[in-house]
Each structure stands twice: as C-alpha cells, then as structure tokens.
PDB file of N, CA and C in Angstrom:
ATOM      1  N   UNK A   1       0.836  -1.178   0.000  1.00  0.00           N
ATOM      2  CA  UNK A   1       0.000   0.000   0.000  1.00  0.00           C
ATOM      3  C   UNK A   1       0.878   1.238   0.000  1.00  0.00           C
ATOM      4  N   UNK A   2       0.350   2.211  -1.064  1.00  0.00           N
ATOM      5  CA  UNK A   2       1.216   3.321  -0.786  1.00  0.00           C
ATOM      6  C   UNK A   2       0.479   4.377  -0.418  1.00  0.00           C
ATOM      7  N   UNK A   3       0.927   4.998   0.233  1.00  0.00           N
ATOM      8  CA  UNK A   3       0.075   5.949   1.318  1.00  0.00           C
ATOM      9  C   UNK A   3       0.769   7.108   1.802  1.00  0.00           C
ATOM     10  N   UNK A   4      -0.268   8.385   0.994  1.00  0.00           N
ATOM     11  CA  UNK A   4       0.417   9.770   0.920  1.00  0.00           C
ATOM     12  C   UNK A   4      -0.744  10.331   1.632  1.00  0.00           C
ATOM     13  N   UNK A   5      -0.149  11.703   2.157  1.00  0.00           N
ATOM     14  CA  UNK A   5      -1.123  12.288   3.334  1.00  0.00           C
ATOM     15  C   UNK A   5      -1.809  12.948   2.417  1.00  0.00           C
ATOM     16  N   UNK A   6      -3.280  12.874   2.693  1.00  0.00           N
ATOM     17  CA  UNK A   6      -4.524  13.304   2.432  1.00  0.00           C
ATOM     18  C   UNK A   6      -4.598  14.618   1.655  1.00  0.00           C
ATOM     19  N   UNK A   7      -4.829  15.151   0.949  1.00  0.00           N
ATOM     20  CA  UNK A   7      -4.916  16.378   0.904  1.00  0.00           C
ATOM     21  C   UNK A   7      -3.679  17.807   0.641  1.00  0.00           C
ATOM     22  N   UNK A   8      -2.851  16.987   0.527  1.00  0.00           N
ATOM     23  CA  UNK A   8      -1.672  17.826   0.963  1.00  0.00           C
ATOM     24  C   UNK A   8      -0.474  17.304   0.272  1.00  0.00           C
ATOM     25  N   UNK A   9       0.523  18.086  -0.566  1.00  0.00           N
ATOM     26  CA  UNK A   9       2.001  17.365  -1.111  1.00  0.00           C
ATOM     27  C   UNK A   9       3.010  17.297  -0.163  1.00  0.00           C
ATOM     28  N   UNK A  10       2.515  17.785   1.167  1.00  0.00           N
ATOM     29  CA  UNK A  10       3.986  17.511   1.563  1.00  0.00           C
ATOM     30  C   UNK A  10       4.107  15.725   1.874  1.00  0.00           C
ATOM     31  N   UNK A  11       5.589  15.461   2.532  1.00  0.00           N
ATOM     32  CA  UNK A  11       5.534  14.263   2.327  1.00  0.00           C
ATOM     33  C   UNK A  11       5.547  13.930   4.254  1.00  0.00           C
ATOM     34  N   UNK A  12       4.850  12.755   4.420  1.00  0.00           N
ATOM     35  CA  UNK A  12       4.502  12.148   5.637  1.00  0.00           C
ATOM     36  C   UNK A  12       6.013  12.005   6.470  1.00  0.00           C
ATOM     37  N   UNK A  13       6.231  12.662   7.587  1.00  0.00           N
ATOM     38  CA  UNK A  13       7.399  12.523   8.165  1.00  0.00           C
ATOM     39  C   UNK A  13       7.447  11.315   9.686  1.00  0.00           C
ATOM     40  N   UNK A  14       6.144  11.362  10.420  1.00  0.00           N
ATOM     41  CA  UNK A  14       5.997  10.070  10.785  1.00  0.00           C
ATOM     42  C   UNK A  14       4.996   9.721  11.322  1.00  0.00           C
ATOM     43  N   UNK A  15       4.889   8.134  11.223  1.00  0.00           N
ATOM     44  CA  UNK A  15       3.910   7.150  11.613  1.00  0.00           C
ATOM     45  C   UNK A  15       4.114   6.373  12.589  1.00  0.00           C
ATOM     46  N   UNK A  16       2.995   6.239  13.294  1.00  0.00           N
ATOM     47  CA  UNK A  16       2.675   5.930  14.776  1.00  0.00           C
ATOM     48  C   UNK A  16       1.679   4.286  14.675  1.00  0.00           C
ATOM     49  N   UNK A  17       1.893   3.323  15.280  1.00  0.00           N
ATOM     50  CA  UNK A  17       0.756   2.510  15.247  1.00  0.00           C
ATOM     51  C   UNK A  17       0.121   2.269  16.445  1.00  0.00           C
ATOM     52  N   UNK A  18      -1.194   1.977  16.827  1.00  0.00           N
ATOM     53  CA  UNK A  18      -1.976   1.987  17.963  1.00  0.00           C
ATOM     54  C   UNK A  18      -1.262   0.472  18.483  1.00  0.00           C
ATOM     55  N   UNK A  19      -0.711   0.643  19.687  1.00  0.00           N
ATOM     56  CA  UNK A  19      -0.071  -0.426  20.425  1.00  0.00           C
ATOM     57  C   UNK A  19      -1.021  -0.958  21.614  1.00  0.00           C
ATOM     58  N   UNK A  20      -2.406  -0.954  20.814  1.00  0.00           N
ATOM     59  CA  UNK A  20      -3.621  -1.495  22.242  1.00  0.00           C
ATOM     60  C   UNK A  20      -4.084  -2.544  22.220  1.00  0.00           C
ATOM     61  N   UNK A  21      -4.593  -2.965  23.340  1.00  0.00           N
ATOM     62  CA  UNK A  21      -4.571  -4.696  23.885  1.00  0.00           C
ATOM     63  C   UNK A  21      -6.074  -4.427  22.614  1.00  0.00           C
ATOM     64  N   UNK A  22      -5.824  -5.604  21.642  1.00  0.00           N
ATOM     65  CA  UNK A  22      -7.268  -5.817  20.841  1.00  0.00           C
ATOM     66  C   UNK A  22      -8.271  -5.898  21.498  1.00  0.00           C
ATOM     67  N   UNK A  23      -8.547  -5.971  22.403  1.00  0.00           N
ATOM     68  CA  UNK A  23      -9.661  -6.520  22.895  1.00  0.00           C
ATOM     69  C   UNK A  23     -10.286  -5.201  23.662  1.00  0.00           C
ATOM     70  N   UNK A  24      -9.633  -4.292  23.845  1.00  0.00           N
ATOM     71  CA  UNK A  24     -10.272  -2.732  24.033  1.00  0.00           C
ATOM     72  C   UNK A  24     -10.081  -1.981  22.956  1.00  0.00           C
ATOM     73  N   UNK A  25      -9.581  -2.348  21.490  1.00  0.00           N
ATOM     74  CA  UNK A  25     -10.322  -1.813  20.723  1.00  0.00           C
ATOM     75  C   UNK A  25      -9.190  -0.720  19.811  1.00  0.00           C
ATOM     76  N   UNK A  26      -8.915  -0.769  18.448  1.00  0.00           N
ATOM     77  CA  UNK A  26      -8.275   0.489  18.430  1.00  0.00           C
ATOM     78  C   UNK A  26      -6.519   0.106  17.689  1.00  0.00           C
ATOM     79  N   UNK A  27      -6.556  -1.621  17.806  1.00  0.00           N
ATOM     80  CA  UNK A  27      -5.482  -1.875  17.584  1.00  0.00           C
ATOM     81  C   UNK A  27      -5.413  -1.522  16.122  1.00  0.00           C
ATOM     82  N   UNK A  28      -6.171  -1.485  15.511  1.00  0.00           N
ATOM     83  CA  UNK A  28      -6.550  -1.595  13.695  1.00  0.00           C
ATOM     84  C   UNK A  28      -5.834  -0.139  13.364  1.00  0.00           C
ATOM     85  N   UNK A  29      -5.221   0.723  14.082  1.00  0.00           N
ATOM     86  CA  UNK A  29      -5.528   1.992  13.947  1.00  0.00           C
ATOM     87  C   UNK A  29      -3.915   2.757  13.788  1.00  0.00           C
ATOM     88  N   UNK A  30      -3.552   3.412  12.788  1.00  0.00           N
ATOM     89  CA  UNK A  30      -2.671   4.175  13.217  1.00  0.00           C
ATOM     90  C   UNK A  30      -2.219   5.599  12.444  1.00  0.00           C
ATOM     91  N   UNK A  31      -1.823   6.569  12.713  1.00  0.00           N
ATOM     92  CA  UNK A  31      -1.446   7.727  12.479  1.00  0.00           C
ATOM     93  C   UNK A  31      -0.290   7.991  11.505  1.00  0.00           C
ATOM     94  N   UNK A  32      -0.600   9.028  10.739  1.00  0.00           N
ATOM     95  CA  UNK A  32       0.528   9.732  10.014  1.00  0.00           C
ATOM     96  C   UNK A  32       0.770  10.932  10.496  1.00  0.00           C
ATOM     97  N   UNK A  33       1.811  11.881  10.617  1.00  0.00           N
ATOM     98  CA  UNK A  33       1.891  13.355  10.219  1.00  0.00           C
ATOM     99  C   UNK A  33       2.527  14.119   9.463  1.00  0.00           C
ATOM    100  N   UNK A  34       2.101  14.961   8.480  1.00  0.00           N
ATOM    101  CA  UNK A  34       3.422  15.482   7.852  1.00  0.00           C
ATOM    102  C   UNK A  34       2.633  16.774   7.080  1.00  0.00           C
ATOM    103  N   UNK A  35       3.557  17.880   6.991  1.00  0.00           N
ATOM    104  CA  UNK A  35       2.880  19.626   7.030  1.00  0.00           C
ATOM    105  C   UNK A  35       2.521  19.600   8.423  1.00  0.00           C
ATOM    106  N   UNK A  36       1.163  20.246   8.107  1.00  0.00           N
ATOM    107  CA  UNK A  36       0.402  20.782   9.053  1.00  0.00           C
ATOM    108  C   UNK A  36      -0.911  19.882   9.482  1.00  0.00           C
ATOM    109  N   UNK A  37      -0.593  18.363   8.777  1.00  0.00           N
ATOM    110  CA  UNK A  37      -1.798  17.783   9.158  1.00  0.00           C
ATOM    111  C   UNK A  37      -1.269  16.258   9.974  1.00  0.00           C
ATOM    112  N   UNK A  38      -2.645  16.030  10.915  1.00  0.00           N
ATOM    113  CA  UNK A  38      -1.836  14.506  11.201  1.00  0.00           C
ATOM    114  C   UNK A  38      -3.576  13.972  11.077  1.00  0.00           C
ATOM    115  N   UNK A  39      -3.306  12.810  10.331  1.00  0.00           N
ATOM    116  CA  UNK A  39      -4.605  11.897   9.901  1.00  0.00           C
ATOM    117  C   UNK A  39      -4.641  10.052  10.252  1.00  0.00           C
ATOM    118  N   UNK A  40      -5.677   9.860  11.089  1.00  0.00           N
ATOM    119  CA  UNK A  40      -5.972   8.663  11.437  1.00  0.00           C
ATOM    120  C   UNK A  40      -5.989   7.441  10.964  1.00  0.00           C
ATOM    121  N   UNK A  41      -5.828   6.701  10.511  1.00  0.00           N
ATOM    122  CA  UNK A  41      -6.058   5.629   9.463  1.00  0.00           C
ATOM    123  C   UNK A  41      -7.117   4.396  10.180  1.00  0.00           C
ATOM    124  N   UNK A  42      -7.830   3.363   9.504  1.00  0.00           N
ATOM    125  CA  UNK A  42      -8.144   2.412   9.823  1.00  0.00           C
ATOM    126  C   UNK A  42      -7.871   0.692   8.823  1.00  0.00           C
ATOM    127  N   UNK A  43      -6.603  -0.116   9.386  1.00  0.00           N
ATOM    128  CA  UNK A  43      -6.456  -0.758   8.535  1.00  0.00           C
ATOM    129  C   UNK A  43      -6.997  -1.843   8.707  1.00  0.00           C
ATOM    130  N   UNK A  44      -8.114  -2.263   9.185  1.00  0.00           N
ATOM    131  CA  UNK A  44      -8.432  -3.657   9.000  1.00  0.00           C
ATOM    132  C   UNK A  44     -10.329  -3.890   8.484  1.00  0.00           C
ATOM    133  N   UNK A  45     -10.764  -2.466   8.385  1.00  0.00           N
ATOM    134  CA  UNK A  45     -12.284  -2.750   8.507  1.00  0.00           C
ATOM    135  C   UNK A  45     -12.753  -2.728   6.858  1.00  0.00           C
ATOM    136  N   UNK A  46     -11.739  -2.003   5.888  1.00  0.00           N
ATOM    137  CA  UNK A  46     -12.349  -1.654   4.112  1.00  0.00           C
ATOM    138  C   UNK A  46     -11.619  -2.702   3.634  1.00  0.00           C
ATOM    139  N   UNK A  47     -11.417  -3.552   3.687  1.00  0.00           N
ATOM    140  CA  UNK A  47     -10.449  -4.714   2.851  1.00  0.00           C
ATOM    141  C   UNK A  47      -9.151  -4.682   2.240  1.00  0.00           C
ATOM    142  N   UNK A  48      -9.018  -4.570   1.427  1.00  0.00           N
ATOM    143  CA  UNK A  48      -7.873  -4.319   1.125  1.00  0.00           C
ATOM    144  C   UNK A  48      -7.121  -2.634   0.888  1.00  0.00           C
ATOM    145  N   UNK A  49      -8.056  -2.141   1.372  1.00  0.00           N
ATOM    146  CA  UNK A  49      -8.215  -0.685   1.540  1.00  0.00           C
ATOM    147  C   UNK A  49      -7.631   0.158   2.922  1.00  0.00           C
ATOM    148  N   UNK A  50      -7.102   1.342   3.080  1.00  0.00           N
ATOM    149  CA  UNK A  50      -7.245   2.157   4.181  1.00  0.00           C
ATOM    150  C   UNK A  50      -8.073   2.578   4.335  1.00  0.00           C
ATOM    151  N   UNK A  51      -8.898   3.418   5.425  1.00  0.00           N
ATOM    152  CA  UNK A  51      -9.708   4.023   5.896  1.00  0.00           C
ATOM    153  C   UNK A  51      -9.753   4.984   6.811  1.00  0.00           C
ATOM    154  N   UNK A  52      -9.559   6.485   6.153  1.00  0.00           N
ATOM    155  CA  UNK A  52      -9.557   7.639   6.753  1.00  0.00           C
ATOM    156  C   UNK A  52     -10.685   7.890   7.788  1.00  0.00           C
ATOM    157  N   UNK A  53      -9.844   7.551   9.082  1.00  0.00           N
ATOM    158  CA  UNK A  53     -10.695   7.834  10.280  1.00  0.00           C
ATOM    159  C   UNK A  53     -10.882   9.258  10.632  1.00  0.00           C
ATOM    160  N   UNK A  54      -9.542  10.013  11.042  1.00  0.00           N
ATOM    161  CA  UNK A  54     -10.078  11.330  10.931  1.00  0.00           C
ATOM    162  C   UNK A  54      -8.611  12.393  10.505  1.00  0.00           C
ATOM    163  N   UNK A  55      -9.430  13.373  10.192  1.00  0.00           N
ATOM    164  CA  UNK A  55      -7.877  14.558   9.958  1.00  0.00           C
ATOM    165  C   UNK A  55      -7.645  15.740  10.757  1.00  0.00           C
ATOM    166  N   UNK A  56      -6.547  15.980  11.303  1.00  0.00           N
ATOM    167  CA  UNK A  56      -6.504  17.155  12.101  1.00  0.00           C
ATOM    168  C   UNK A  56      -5.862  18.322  11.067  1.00  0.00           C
ATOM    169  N   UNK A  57      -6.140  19.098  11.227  1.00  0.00           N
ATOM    170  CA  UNK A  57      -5.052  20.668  10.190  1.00  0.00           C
ATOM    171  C   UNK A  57      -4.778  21.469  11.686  1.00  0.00           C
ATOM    172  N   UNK A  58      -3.547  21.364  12.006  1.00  0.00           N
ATOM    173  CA  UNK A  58      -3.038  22.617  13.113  1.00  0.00           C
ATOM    174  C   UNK A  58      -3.046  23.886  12.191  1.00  0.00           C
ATOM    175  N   UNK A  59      -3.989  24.704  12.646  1.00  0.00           N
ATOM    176  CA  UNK A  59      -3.892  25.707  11.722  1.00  0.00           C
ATOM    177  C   UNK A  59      -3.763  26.418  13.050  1.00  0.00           C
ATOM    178  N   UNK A  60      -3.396  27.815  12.682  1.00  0.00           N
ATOM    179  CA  UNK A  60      -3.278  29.472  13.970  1.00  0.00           C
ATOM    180  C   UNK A  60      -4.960  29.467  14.042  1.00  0.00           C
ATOM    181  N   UNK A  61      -5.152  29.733  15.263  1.00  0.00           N
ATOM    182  CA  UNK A  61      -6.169  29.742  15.903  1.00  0.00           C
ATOM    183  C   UNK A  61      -5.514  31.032  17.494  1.00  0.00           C
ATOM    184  N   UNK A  62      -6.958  31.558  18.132  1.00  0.00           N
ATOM    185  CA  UNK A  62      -6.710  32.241  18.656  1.00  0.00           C
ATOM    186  C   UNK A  62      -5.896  31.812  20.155  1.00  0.00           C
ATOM    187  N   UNK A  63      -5.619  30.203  20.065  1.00  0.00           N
ATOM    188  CA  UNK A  63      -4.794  29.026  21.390  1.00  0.00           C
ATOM    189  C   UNK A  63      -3.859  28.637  21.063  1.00  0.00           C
ATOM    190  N   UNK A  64      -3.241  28.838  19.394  1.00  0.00           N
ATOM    191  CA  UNK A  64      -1.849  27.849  18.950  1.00  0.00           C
ATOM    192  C   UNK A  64      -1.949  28.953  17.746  1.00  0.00           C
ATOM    193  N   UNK A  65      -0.465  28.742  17.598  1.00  0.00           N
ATOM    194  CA  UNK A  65       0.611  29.511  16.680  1.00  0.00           C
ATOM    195  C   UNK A  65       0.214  28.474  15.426  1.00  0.00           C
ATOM    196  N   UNK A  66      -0.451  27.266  15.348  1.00  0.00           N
ATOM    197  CA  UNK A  66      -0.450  26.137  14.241  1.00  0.00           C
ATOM    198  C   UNK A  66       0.514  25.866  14.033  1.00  0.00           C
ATOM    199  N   UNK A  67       1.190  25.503  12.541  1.00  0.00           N
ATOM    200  CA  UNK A  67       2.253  25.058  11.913  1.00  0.00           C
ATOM    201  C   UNK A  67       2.458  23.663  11.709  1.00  0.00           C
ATOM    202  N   UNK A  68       3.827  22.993  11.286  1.00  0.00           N
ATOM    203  CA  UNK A  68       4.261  22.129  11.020  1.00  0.00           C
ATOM    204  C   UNK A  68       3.993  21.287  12.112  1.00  0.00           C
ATOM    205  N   UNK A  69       3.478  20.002  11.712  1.00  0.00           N
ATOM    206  CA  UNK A  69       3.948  18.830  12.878  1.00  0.00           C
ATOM    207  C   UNK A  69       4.558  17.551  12.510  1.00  0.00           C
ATOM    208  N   UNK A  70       5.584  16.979  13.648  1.00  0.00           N
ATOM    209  CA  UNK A  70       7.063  16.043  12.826  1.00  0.00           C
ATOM    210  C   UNK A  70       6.622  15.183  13.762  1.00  0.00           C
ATOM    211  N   UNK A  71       5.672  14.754  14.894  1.00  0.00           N
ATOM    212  CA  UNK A  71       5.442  13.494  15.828  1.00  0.00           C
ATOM    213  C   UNK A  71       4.608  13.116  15.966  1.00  0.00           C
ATOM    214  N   UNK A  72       4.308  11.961  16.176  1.00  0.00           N
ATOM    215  CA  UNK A  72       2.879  11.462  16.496  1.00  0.00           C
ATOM    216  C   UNK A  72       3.420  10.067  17.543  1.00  0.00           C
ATOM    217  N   UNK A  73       1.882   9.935  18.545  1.00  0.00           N
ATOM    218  CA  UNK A  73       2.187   9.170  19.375  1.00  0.00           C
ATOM    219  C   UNK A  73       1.113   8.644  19.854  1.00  0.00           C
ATOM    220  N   UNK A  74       0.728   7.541  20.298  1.00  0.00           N
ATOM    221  CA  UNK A  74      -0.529   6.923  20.733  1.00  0.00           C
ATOM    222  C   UNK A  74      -0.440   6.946  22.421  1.00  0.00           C
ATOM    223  N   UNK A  75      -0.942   8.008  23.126  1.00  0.00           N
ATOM    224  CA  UNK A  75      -0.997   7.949  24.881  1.00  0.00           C
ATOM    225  C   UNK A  75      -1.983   6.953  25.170  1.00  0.00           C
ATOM    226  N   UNK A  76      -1.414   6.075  25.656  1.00  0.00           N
ATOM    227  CA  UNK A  76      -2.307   5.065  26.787  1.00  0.00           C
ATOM    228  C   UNK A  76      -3.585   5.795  27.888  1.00  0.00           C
ATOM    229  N   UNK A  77      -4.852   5.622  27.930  1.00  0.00           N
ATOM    230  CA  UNK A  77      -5.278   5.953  28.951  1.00  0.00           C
ATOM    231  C   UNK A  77      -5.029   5.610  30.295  1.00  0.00           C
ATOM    232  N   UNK A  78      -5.210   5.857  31.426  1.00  0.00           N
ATOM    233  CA  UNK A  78      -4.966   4.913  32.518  1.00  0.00           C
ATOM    234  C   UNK A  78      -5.170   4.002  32.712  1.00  0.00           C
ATOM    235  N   UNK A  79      -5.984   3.711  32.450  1.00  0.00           N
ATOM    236  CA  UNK A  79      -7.021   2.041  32.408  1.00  0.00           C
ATOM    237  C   UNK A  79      -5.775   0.851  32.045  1.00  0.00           C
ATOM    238  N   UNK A  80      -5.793   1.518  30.683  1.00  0.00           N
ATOM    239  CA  UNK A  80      -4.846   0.412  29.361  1.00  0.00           C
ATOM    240  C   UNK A  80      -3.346   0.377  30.160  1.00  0.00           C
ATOM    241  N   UNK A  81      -2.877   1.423  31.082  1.00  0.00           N
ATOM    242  CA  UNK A  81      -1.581   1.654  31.246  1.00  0.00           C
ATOM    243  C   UNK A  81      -1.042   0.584  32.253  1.00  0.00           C
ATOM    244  N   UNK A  82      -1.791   0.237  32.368  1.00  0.00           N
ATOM    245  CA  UNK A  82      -1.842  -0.747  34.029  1.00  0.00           C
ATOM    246  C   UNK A  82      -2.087  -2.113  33.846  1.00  0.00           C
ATOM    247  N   UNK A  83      -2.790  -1.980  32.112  1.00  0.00           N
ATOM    248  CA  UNK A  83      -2.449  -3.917  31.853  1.00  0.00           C
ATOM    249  C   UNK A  83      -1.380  -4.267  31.709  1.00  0.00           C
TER     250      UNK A  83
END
C-alpha cells in the first residue's frame, strides 16, 4: 500500500501505530503526520483498503501559533496503562 497524506504534497514525516490490547479496541488503527496535518487511518475494517478515520489541520487559531507537525504518538489511557 502506498500511502500519501490526504490532501496535501507535503511528504509524511511520521507514523505511529496503535499499540492497544485488541480486545479494548483500536489496535486496527494508526497515524501519520506530515505539514500541518496529522490523519488517522483504519487498517483492517475496508479490505484491502485504508480508511480515513479522521484529519486534524493545526492551523493558527486564537490558542496555537499552528504550523508544522514532525510526531505522532498513541498515549495510553490509565485504564490500558496498568495492563
């Protein structure tokens, strides 16, 4: 699969995969970021397909400067942190 970020030429600088116990859900799931956007993926539910779960755009807003983003990371809730 080749897989370029949504909407946008810049090129994807990095990817994150959901490291969660399957059985709470979420493992199917993992992240790109690159520009100003970071977008969700879902790889196991369209077949041989990805599936754009959701897209963020850090844009300037009157709480953030926006801009570029170079990380992505999947935070454990508490719950999950403790299995």
């Amino acid at each position: 699969t080749i897989l370029r970020q949504e909407g946008s030429s810049d090129a994807i600088v990095h990817a994150a995969f959901c490291q969660c116990d399957a059985s709470t859900g979420g493992a199917n799931l993992f992240a790109t970021v690159g520009g100003n956007k970071a977008t969700v993926y879902d790889d196991r539910h369209f077949g041989r397909h990805l599936g754009l779960v959701m897209q963020y755009e850090n844009v300037q807003t009157e709480y953030t400067k926006g801009g570029e983003l170079d990380l992505c990371c999947w935070i454990p809730t508490p719950a999950s942190a403790t299995d």
